[in-house]
Protein backbone atom coordinates (compact mmCIF):
# COMPACT_ATOMS: atom_id res chain seq x y z
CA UNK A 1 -50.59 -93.85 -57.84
CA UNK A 2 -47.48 -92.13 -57.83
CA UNK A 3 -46.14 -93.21 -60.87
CA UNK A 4 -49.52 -92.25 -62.36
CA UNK A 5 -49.59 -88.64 -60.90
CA UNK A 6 -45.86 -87.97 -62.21
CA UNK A 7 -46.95 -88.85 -65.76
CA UNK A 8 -50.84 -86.89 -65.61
CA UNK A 9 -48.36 -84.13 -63.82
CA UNK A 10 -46.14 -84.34 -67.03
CA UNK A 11 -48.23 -84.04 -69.15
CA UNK A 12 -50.01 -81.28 -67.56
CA UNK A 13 -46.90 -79.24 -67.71
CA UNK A 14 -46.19 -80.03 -71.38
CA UNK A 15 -49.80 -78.93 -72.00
CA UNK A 16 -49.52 -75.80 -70.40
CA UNK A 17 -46.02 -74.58 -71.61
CA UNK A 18 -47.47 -75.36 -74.75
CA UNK A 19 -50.37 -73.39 -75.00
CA UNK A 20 -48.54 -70.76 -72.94
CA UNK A 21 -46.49 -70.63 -76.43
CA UNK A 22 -49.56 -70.86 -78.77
CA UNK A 23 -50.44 -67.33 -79.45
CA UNK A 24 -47.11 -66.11 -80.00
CA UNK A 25 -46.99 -69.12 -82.30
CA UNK A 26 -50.27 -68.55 -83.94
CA UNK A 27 -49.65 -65.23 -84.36
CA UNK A 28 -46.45 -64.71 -85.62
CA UNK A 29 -44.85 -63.67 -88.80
CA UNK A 30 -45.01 -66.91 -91.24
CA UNK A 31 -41.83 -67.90 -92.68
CA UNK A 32 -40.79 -68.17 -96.36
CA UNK A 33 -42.66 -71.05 -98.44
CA UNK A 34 -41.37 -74.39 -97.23
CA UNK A 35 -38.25 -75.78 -99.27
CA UNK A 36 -38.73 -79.27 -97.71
CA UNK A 37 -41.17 -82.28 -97.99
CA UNK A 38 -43.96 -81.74 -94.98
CA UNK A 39 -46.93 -80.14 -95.64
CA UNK A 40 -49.74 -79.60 -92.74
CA UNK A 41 -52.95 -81.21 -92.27
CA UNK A 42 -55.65 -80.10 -89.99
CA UNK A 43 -58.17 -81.88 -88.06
CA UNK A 44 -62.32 -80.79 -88.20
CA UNK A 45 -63.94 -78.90 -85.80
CA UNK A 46 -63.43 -81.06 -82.46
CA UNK A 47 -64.20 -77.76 -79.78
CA UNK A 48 -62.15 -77.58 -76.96
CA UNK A 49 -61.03 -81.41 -77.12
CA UNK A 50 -57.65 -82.51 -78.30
CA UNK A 51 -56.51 -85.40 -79.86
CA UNK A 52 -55.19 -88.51 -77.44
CA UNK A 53 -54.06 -91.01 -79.96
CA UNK A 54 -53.40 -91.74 -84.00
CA UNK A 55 -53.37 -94.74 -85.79
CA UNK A 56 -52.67 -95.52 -89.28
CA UNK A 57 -53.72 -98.90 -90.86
CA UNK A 58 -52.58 -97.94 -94.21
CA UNK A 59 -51.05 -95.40 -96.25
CA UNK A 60 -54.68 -94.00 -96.48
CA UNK A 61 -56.57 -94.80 -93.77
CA UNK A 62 -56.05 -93.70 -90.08
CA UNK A 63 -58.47 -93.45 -87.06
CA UNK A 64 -57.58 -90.67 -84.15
CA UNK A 65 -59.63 -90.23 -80.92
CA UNK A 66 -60.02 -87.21 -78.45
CA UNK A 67 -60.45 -86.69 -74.72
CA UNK A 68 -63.57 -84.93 -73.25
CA UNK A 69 -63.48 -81.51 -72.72
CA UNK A 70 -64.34 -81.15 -68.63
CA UNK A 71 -64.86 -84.06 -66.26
CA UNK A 72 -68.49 -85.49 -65.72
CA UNK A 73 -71.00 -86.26 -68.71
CA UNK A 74 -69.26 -85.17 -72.33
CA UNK A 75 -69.00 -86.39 -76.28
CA UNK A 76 -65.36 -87.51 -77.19
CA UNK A 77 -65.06 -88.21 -80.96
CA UNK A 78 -63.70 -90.91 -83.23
CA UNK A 79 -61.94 -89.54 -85.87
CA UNK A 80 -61.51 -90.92 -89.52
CA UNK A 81 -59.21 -90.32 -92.79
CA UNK A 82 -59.17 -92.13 -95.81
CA UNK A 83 -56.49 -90.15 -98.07
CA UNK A 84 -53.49 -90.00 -95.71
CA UNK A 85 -54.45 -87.22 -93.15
CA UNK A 86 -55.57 -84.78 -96.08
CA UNK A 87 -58.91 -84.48 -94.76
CA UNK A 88 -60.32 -85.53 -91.47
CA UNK A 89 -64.34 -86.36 -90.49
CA UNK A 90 -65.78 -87.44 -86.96
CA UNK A 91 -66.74 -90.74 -87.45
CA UNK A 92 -68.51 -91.52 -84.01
CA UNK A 93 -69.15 -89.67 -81.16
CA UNK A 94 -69.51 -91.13 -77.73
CA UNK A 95 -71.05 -89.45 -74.61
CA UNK A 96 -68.08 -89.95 -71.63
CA UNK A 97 -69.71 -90.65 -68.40
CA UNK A 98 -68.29 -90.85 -65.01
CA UNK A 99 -65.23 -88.60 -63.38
CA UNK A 100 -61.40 -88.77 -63.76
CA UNK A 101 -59.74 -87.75 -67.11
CA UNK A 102 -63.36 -88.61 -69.26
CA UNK A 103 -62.18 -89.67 -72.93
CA UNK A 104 -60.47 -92.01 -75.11
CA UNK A 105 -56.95 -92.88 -74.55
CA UNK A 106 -55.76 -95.55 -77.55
CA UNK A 107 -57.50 -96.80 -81.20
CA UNK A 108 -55.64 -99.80 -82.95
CA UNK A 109 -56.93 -101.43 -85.75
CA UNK A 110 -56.59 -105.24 -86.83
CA UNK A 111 -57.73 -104.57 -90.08
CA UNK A 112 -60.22 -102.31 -91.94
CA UNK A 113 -63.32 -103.01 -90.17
CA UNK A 114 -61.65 -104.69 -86.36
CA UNK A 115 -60.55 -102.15 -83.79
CA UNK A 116 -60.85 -101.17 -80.42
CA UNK A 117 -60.47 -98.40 -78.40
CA UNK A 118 -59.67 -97.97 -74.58
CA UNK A 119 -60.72 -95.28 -72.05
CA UNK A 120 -62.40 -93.52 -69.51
CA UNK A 121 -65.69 -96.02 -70.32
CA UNK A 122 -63.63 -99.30 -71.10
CA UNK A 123 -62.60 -100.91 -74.04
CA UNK A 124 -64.88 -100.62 -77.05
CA UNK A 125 -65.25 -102.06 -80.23
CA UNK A 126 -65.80 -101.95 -83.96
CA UNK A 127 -66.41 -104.30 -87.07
CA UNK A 128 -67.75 -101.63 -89.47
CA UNK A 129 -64.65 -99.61 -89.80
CA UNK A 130 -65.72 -96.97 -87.16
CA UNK A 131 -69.00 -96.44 -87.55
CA UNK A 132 -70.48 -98.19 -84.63
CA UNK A 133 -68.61 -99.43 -81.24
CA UNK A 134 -69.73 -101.33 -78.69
CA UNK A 135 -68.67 -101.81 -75.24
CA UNK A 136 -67.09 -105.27 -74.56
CA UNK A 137 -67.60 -106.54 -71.32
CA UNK A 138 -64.28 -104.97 -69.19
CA UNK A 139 -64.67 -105.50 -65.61
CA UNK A 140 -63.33 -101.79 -65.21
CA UNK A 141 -64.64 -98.53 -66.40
CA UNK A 142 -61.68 -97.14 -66.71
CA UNK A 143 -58.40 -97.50 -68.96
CA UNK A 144 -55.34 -95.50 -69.80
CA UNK A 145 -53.25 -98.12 -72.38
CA UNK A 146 -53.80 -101.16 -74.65
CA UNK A 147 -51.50 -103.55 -76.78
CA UNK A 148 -54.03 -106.45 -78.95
CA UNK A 149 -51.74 -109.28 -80.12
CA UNK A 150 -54.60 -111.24 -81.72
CA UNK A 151 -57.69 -110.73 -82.72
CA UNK A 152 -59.72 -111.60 -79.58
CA UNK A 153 -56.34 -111.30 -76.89
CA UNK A 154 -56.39 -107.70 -75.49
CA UNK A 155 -53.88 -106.44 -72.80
CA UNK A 156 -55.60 -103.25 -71.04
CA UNK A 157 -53.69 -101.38 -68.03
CA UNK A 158 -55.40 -99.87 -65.15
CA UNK A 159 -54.00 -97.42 -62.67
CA UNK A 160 -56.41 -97.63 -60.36
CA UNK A 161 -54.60 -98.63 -57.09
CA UNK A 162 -57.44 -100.70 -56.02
CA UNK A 163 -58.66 -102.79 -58.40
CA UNK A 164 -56.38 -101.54 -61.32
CA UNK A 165 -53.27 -103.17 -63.00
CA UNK A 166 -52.52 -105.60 -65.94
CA UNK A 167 -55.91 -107.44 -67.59
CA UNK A 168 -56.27 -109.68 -70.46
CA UNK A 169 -58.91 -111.21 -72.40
CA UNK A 170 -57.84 -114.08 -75.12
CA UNK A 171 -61.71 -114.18 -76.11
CA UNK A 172 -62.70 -110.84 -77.56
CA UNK A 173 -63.48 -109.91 -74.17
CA UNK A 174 -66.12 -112.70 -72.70
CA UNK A 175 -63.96 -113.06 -69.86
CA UNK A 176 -60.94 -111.20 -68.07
CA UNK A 177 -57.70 -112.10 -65.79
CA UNK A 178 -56.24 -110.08 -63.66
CA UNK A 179 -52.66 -110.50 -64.01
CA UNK A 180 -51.00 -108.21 -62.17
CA UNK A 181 -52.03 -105.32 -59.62
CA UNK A 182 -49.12 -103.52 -57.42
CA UNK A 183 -51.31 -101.15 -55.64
CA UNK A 184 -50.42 -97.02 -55.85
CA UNK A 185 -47.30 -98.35 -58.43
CA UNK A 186 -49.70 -99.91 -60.80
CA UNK A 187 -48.70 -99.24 -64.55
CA UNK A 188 -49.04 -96.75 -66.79
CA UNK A 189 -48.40 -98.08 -70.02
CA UNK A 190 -47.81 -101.66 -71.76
CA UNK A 191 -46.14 -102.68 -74.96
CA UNK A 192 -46.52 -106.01 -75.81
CA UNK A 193 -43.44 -107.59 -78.07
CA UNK A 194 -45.31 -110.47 -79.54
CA UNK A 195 -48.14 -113.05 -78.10
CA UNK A 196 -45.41 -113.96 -75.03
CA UNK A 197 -43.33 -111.29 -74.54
CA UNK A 198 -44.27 -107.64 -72.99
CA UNK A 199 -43.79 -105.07 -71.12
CA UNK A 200 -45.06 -102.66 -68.46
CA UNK A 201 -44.23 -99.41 -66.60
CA UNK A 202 -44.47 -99.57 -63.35
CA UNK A 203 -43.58 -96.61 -60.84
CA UNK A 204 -41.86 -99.70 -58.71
CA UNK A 205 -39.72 -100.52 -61.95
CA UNK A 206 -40.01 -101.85 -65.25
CA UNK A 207 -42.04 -105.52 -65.47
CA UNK A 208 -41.46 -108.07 -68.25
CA UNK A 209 -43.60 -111.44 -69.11
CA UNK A 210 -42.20 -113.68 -71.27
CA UNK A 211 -45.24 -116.15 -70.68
CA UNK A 212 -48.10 -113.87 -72.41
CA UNK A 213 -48.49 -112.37 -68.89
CA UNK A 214 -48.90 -115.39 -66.61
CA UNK A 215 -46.14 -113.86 -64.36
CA UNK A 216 -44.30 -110.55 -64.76
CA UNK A 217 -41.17 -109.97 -62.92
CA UNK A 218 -39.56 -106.59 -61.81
CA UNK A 219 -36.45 -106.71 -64.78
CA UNK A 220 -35.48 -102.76 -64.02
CA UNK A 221 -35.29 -100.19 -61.65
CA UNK A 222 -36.65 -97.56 -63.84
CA UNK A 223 -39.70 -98.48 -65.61
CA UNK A 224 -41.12 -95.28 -66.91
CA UNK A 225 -41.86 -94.89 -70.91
CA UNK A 226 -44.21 -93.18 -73.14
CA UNK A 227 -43.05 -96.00 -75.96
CA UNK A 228 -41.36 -98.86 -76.45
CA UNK A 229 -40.16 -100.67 -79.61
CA UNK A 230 -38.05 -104.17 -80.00
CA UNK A 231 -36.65 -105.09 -83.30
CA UNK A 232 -36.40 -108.71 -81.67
CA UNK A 233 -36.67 -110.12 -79.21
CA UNK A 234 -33.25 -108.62 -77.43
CA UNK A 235 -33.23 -104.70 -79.27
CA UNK A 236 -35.35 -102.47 -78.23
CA UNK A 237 -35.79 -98.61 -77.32
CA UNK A 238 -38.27 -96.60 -75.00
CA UNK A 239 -38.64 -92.73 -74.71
CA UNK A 240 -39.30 -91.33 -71.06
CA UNK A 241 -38.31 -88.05 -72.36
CA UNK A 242 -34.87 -89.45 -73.09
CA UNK A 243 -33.99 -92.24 -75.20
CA UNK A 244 -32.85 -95.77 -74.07
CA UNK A 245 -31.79 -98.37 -75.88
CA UNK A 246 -31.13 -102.35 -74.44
CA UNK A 247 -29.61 -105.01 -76.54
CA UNK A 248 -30.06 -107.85 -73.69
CA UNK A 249 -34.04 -107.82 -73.37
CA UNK A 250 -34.49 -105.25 -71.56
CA UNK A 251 -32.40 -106.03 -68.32
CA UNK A 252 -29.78 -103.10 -68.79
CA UNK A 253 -30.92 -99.72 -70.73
CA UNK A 254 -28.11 -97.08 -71.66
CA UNK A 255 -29.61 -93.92 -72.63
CA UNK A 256 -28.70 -91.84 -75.79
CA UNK A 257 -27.48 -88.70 -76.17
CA UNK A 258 -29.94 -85.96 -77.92
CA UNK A 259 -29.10 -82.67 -79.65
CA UNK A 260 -29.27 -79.27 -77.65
CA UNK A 261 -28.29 -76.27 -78.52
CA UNK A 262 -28.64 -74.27 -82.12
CA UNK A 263 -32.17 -73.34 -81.94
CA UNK A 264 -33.16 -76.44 -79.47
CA UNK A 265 -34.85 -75.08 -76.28
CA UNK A 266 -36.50 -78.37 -74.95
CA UNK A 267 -34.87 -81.53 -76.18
CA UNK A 268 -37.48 -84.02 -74.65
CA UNK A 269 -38.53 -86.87 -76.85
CA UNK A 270 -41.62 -88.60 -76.00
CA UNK A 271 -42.65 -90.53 -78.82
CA UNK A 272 -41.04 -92.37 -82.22
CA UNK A 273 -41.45 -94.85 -85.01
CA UNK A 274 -39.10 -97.25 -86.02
CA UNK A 275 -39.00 -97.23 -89.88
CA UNK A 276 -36.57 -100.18 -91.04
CA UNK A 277 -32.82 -100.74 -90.54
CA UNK A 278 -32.29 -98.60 -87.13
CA UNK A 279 -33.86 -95.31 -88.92
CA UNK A 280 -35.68 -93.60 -85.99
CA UNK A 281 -37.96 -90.64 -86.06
CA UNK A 282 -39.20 -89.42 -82.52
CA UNK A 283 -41.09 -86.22 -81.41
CA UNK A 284 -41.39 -84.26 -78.54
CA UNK A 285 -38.65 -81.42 -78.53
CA UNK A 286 -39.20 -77.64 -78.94
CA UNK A 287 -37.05 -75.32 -80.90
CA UNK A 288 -37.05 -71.45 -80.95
CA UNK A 289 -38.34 -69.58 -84.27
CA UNK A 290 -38.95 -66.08 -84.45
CA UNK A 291 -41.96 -64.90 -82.48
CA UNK A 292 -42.31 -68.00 -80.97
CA UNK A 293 -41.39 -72.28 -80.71
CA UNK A 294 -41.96 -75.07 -83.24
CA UNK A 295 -42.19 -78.59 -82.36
CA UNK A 296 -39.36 -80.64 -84.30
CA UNK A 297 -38.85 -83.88 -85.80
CA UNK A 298 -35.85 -86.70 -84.63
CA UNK A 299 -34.28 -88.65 -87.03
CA UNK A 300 -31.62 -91.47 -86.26
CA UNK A 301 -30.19 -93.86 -88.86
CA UNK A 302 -28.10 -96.29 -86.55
CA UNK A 303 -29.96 -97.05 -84.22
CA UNK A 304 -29.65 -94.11 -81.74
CA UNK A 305 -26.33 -93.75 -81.61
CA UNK A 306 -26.48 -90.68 -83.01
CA UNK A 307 -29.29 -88.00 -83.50
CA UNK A 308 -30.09 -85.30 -85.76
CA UNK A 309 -33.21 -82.77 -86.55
CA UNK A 310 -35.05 -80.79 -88.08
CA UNK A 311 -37.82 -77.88 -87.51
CA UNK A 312 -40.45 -79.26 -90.91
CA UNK A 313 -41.23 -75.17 -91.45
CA UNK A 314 -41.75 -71.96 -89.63
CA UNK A 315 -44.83 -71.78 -91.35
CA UNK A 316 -46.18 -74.64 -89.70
CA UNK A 317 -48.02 -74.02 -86.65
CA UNK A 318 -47.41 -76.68 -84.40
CA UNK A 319 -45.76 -75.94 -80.74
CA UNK A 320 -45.05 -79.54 -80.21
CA UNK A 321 -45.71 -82.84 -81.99
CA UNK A 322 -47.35 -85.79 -79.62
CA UNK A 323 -47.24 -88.76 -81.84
CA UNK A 324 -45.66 -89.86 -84.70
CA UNK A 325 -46.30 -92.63 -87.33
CA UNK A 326 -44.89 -94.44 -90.50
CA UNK A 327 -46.34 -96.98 -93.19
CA UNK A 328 -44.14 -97.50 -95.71
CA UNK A 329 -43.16 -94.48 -97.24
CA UNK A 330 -45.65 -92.27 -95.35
CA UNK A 331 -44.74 -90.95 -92.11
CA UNK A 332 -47.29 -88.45 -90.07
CA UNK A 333 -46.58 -86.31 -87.01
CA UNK A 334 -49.65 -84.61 -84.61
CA UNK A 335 -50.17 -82.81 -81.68
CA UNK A 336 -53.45 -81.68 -80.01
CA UNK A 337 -55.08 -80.45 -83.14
CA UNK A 338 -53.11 -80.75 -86.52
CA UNK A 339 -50.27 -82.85 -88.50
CA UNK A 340 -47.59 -82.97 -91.06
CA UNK A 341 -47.11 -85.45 -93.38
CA UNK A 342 -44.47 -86.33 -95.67
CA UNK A 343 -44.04 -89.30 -98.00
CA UNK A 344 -40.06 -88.77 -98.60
CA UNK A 345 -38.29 -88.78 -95.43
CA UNK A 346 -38.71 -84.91 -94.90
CA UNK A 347 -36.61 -82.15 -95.68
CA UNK A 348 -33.43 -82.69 -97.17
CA UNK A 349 -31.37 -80.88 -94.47
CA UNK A 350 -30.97 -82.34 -90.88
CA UNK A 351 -29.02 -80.53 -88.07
CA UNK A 352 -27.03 -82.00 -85.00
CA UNK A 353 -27.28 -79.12 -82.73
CA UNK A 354 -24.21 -78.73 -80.34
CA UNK A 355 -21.38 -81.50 -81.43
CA UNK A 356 -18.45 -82.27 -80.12
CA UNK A 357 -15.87 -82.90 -82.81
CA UNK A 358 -12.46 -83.50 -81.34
CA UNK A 359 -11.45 -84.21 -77.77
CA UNK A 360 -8.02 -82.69 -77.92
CA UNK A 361 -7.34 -80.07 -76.02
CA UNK A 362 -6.85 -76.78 -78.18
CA UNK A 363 -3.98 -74.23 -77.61
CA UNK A 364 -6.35 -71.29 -77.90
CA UNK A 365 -9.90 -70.16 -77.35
CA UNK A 366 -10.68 -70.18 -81.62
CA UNK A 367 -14.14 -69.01 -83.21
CA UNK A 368 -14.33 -70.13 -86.83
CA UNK A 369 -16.23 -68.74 -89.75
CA UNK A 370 -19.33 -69.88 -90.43
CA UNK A 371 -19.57 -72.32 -93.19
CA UNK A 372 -21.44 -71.96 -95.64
CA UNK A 373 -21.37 -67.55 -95.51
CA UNK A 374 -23.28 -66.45 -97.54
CA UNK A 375 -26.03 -69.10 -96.16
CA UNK A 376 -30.01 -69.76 -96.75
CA UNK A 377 -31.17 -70.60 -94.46
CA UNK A 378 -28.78 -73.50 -92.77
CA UNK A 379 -25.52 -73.00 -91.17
CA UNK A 380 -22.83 -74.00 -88.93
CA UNK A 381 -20.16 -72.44 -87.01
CA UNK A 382 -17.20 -73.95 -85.13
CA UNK A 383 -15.23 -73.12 -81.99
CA UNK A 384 -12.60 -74.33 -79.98
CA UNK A 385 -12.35 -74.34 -75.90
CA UNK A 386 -8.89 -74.83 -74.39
CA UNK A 387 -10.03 -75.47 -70.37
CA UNK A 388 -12.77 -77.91 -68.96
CA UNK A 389 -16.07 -77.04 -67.60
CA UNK A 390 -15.80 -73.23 -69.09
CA UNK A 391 -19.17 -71.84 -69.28
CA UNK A 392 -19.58 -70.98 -73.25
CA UNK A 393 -22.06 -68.63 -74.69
CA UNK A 394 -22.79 -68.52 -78.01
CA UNK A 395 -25.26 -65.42 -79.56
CA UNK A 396 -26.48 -64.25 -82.29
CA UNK A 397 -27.03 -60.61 -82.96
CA UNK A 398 -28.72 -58.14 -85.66
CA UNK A 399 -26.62 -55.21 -87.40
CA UNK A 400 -28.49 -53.03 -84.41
CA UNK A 401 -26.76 -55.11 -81.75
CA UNK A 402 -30.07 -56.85 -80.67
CA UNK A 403 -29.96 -60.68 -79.60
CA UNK A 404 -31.36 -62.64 -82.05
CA UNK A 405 -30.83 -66.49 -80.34
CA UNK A 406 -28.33 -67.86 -78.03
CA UNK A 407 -26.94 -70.67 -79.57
CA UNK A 408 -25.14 -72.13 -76.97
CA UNK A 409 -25.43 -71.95 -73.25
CA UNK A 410 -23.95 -74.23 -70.91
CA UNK A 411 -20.51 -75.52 -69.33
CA UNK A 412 -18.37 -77.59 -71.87
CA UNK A 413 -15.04 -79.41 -71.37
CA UNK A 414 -12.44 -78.41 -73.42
CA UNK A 415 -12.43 -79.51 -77.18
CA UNK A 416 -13.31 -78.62 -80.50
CA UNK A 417 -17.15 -78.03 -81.26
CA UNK A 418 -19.83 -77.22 -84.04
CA UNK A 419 -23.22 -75.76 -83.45
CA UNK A 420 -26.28 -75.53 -86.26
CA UNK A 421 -28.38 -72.76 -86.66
CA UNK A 422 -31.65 -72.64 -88.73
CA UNK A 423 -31.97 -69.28 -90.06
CA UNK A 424 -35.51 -70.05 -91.48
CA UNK A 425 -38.18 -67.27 -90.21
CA UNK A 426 -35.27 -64.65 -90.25
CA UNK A 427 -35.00 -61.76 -92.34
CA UNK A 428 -31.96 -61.42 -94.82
CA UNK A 429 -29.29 -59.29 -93.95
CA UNK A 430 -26.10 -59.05 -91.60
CA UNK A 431 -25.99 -61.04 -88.72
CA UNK A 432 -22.79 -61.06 -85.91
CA UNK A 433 -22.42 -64.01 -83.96
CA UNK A 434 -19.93 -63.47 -80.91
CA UNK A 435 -18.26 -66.68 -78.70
CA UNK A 436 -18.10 -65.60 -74.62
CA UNK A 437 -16.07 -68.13 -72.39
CA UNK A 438 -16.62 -67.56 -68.15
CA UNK A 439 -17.92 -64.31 -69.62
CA UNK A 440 -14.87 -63.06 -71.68
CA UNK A 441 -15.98 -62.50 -75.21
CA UNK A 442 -13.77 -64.47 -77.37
CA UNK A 443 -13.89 -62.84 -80.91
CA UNK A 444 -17.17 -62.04 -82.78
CA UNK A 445 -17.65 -62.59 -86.92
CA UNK A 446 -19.61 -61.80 -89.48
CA UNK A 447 -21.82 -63.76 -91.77
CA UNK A 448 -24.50 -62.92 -93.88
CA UNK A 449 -28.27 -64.32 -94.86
CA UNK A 450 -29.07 -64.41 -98.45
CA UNK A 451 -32.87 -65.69 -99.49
């Protein structure tokens, strides 16, 4: 119960710092026409209900499901596209019965006419492509995750702390197992490596099965992820707002470092898709634009070990993406009511934030030119700290001395440092950007925007 409230309190939060944001988003000044490779796609009328989950089985066709809009009797929606995301229709609706969160939680397709969905009113299923489900005989009403490794074995997770927990089928759903219940720290989610090998989060740690879920043993202290991805059968990564990566199964997880800083004001990553040879794209952070936040994209190409970003356009009105996913060339990002899509890896341009670019231990507090000056709209500027844990500020002003964004703000040891900044959304002109160390200003430059 505990480990469910922290993640339906999470979530909560998210959702409400979110829309807090949306009509300063929604209403602010649009920026130039996108130079990069997303372009937005919108969902149909769905009310007050937002979307839960996204699926693509192709580079065409994709399924996405809602919640319920108030708890008690309500419709929640199946959603369908069959030309990439261009154009969405509701494909079923459903009337949600019962209390709790009421609405779908997960879609996956087998194949174009097999899929199932999980939720508030069990597991349902399809074999017209989404225009008819049926309930399959669950012996709960009520589910919040779902991995199918076959096409009649289903893994559903429960979080009731009664009767909840860990369930499979392996005949379409004739009969059920129980195969694992732990009470108030019954899991959350469940990813499911092959037929043998899974996963669960647990709020008493993270549980593995090697045995298709016969037994599941307690492999790590922390257990909480949003998703979960292994390569094989030894590298994998989960988000839980960081990023961890384990290259032993899962026993020990070291968790990677993320951007901050430049125009990065929440650096949380909740989702991702792993595309092919350790390239990574993950969602979940918020970066500052003028008159408002845009959610950005992740992108790693070895594995983790490093990270870079990008916001897809000012233009695009989305405070923060939920879910991502790739096929092939294709990749797709939502939130609770719209997309992007791009079929070429995105823009050209990807930023790092704050990085660190030399350890040594500089004889003077430096601030560099920005490079490149004149710029449009992506730059970078440099800077040098000479003592450890100095408290660094760097800000951005207009020629009338206002603040325009605070580029850095926190305690760094001493070393040499670059920080991005993505001008996009800004007005040309003259900009001063000034370097404060244990609140000292440093030196303050010049550089100028040029669109």
């Amino acid at each position: 119960m505990k480990n469910r409230l922290k993640i339906l309190l999470y979530v909560l939060a998210i959702s409400i710092f979110t829309f807090a944001l949306l009509p300063a988003i929604l209403n602010g000044t649009p920026a130039s026409p996108a130079v990069g490779n997303w372009y937005q796609q919108f969902m149909p009328s769905i009310g007050n209900r937002n979307i839960t989950d996204v699926f693509f089985l192709d580079s065409l066709t994709g399924w996405a499901v809602t919640n319920a809009t108030n708890i008690g009797n309500d419709t929640t929606f199946v959603l369908k596209t069959t030309n990439s995301g261009d154009t969405w229709v509701i494909q079923f609706r459903k009337l949600q019965t019962g209390g709790g969160f009421p609405g779908y939680f997960r879609i996956i397709f087998l194949n174009s006419q097999t899929g199932y969905t999980c939720g508030v009113n069990g597991v349902d299923k399809t074999i017209d492509g989404g225009n008819s489900w049926t309930s399959i005989n669950a012996p709960l009403n009520s589910y919040v995750d779902m991995q199918i490794t076959g096409i009649d074995s289903i893994y559903t997770v429960s979080t009731n702390s009664l009767t909840g927990g860990i369930f499979r089928t392996t005949n379409g759903g004739l009969n059920w197992e129980q195969q694992l219940n732990l009470g108030s720290q019954n899991p959350g989610k469940i990813y499911m490596y092959n037929g043998r090998i899974g996963f669960a989060s647990t709020g008493a740690g993270l549980y593995k099965t090697t045995n298709s879920g016969s037994n599941w043993n307690n492999i790590s202290g922390n257990g909480t992820f949003f998703d979960m991805y292994f390569k094989d059968s030894l590298n994998g990564w989960k988000s839980r707002q960081l990023m961890d990566r384990t290259t032993d199964g899962g026993i020990t997880w070291i968790t990677q470092t993320l951007p901050t800083g430049g125009n990065i004001i929440l650096n949380y990553l909740l989702k991702f898709a792993y595309v092919k040879t350790d390239t990574i794209f993950g969602v979940g952070g918020l970066a500052i634009v003028p008159n408002g936040a845009r959610g950005f994209i992740y992108r790693s190409i070895n594995g983790g070990n490093t990270w870079e970003y990008q916001i897809p356009d000012t233009a695009i009105h989305a405070p923060q993406y939920q879910y991502i996913k790739n096929i092939n060339s294709n990749l797709w990002a939502y939130w609770f009511l719209s997309g992007i899509h791009t079929t070429n890896g995105g823009d050209p341009i990807w930023l790092t934030g704050i990085e660190q670019i030399s350890t040594e231990i500089p004889k003077k507090y430096k601030l560099y030119q920005n490079y490149p000056n004149p710029f449009n709209p992506y730059t970078n500027i440099k800077y040098q700290i000479t003592n450890n844990k100095s408290f660094v500020h760097l800000t951005i002003y207009d020629v009338a001395g206002r603040e325009v964004i605070k580029l850095v703000n926190k305690v760094q040891n001493a070393g040499t440092y670059k920080v991005d900044w993505n001008a996009a959304g800004y007005s040309s002109g003259i900009y001063f950007y000034s370097l404060t160390v244990n609140r000292k200003i440093v030196e303050t430059k010049k550089m100028v925007l040029i669109k």
